[in-house]
N, C-alpha and C. Protein backbone atom coordinates (compact mmCIF):
# COMPACT_ATOMS: atom_id res chain seq x y z
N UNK A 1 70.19 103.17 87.81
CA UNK A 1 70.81 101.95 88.28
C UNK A 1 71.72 102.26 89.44
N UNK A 2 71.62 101.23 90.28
CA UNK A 2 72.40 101.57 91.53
C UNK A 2 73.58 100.75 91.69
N UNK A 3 74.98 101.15 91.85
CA UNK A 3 76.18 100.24 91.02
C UNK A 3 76.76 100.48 93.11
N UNK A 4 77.49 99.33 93.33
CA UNK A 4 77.61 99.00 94.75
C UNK A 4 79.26 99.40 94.27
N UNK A 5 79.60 99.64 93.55
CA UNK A 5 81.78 99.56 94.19
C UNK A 5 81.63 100.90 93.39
N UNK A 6 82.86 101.24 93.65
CA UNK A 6 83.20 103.12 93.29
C UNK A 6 83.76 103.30 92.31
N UNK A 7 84.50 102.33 91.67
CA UNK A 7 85.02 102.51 89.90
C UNK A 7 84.55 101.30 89.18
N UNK A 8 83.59 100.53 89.11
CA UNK A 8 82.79 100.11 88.36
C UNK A 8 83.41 98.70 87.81
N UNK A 9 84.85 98.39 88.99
CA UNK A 9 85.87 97.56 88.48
C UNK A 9 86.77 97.92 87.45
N UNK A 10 87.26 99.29 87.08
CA UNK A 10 88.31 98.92 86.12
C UNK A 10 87.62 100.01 85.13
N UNK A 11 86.15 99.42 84.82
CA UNK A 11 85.45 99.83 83.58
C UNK A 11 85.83 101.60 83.74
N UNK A 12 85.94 102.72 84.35
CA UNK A 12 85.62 103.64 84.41
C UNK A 12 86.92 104.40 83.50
N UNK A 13 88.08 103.53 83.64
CA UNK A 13 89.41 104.32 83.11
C UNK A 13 89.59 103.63 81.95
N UNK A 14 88.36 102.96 81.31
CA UNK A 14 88.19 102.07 80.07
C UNK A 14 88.15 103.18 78.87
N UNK A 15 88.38 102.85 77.26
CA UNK A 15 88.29 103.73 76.26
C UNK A 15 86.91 103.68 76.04
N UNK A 16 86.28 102.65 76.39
CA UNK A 16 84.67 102.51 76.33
C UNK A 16 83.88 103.21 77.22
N UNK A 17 84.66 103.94 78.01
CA UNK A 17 83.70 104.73 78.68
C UNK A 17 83.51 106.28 78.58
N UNK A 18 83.20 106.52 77.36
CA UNK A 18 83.01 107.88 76.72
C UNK A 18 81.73 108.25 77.15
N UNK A 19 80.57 107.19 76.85
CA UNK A 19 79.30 107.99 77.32
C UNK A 19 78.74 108.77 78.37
N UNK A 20 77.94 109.26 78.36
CA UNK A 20 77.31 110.31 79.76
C UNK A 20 76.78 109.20 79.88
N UNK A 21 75.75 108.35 79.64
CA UNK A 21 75.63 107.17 81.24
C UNK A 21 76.63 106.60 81.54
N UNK A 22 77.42 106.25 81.32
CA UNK A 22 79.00 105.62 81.72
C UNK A 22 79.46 106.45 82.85
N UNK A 23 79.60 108.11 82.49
CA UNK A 23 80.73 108.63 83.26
C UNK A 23 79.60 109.41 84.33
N UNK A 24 78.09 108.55 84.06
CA UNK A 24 77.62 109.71 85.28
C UNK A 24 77.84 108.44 86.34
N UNK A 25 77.48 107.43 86.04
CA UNK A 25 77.59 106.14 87.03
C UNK A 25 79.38 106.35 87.32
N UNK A 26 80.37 106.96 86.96
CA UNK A 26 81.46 106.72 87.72
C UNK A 26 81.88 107.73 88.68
N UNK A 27 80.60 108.55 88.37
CA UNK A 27 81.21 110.00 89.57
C UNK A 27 81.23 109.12 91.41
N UNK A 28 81.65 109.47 91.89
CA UNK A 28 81.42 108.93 93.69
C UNK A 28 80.91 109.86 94.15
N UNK A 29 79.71 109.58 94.74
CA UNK A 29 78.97 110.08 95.91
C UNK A 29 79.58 110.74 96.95
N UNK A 30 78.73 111.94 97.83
CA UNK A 30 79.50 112.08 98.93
C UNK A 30 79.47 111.23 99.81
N UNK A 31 78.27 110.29 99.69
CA UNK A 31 77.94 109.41 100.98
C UNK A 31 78.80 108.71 100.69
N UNK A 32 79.29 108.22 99.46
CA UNK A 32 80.09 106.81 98.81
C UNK A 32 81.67 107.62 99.71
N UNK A 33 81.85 108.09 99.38
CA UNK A 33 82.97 108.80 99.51
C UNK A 33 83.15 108.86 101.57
N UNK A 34 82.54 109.37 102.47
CA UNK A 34 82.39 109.53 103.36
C UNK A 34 81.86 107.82 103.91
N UNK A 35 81.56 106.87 103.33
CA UNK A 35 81.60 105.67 103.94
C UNK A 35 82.93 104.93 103.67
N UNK A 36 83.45 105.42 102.53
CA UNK A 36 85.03 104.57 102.39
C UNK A 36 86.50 105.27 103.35
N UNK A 37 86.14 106.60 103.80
CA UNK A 37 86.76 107.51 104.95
C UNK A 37 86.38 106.08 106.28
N UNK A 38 85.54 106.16 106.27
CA UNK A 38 84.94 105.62 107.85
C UNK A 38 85.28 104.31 107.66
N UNK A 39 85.40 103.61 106.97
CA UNK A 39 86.18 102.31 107.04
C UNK A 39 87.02 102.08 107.24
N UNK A 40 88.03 103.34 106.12
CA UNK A 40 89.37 103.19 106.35
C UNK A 40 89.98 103.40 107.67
N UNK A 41 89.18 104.91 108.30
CA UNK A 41 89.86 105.27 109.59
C UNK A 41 89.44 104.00 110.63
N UNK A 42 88.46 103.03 110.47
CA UNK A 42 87.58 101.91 111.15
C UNK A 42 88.62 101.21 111.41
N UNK A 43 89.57 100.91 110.21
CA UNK A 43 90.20 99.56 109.94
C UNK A 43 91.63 99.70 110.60
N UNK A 44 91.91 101.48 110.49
CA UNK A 44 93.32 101.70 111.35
C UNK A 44 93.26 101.79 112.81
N UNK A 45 91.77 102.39 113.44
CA UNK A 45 91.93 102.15 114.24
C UNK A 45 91.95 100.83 114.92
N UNK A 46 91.41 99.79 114.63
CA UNK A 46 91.00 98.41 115.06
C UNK A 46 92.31 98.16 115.01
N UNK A 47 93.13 98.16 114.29
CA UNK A 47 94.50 97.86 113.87
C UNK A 47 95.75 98.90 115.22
N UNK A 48 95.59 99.72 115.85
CA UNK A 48 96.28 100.53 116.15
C UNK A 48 95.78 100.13 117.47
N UNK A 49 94.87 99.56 118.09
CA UNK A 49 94.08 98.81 119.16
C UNK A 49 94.43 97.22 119.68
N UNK A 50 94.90 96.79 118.56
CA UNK A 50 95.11 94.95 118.69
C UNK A 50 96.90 95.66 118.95
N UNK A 51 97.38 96.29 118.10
CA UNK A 51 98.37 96.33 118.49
C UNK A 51 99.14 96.94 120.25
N UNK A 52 98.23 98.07 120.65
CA UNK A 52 98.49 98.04 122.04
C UNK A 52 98.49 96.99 123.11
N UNK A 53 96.83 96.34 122.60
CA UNK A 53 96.35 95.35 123.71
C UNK A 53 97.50 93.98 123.16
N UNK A 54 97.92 93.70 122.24
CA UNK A 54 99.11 92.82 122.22
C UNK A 54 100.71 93.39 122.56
N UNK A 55 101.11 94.40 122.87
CA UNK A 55 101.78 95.09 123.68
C UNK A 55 101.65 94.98 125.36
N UNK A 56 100.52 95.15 125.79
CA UNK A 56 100.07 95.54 127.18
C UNK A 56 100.15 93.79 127.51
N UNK A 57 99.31 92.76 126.76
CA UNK A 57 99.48 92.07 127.10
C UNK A 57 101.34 90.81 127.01
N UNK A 58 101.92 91.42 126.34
CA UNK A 58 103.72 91.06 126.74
C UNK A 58 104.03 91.85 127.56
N UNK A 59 103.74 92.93 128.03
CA UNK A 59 104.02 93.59 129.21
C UNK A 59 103.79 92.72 130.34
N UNK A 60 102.48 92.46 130.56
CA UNK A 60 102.03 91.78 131.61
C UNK A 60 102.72 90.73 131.88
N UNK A 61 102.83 89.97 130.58
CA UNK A 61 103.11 88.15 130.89
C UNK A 61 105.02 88.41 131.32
N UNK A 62 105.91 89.70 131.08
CA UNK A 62 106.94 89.74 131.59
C UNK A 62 106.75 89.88 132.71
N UNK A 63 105.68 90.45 133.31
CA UNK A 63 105.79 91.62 134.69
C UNK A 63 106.02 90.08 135.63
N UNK A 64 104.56 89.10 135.37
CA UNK A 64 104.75 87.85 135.89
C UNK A 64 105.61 86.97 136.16
């Protein structure tokens, strides 16, 4: 089974999750793991970007 989020919602730090199919579905992937890196660094940079170009642009509208 192919499970789309990385702790299963909650379920993984559950007392119900003793079984080996339980705790093999909660291991993370490297890919899983290496796509939630690339988002995160995605999301700071986009973020670290709006903030210059809204900088540069109060620069400007003073310079005027």
């Amino acid at each position: 089974a192919y499970v789309h989020t990385v702790t299963l919602g909650g379920l993984c730090s559950s007392p119900l999750a003793g079984g080996p199919l339980l705790s093999a579905l909660c291991r993370l992937a490297g890919a899983q793991a290496a796509a939630l890196v690339f988002l995160f660094l995605t999301a700071l940079l986009y973020l670290a970007s709006s903030i210059v170009c809204i900088r540069m642009w109060r620069h400007e509208a003073a310079r005027r």
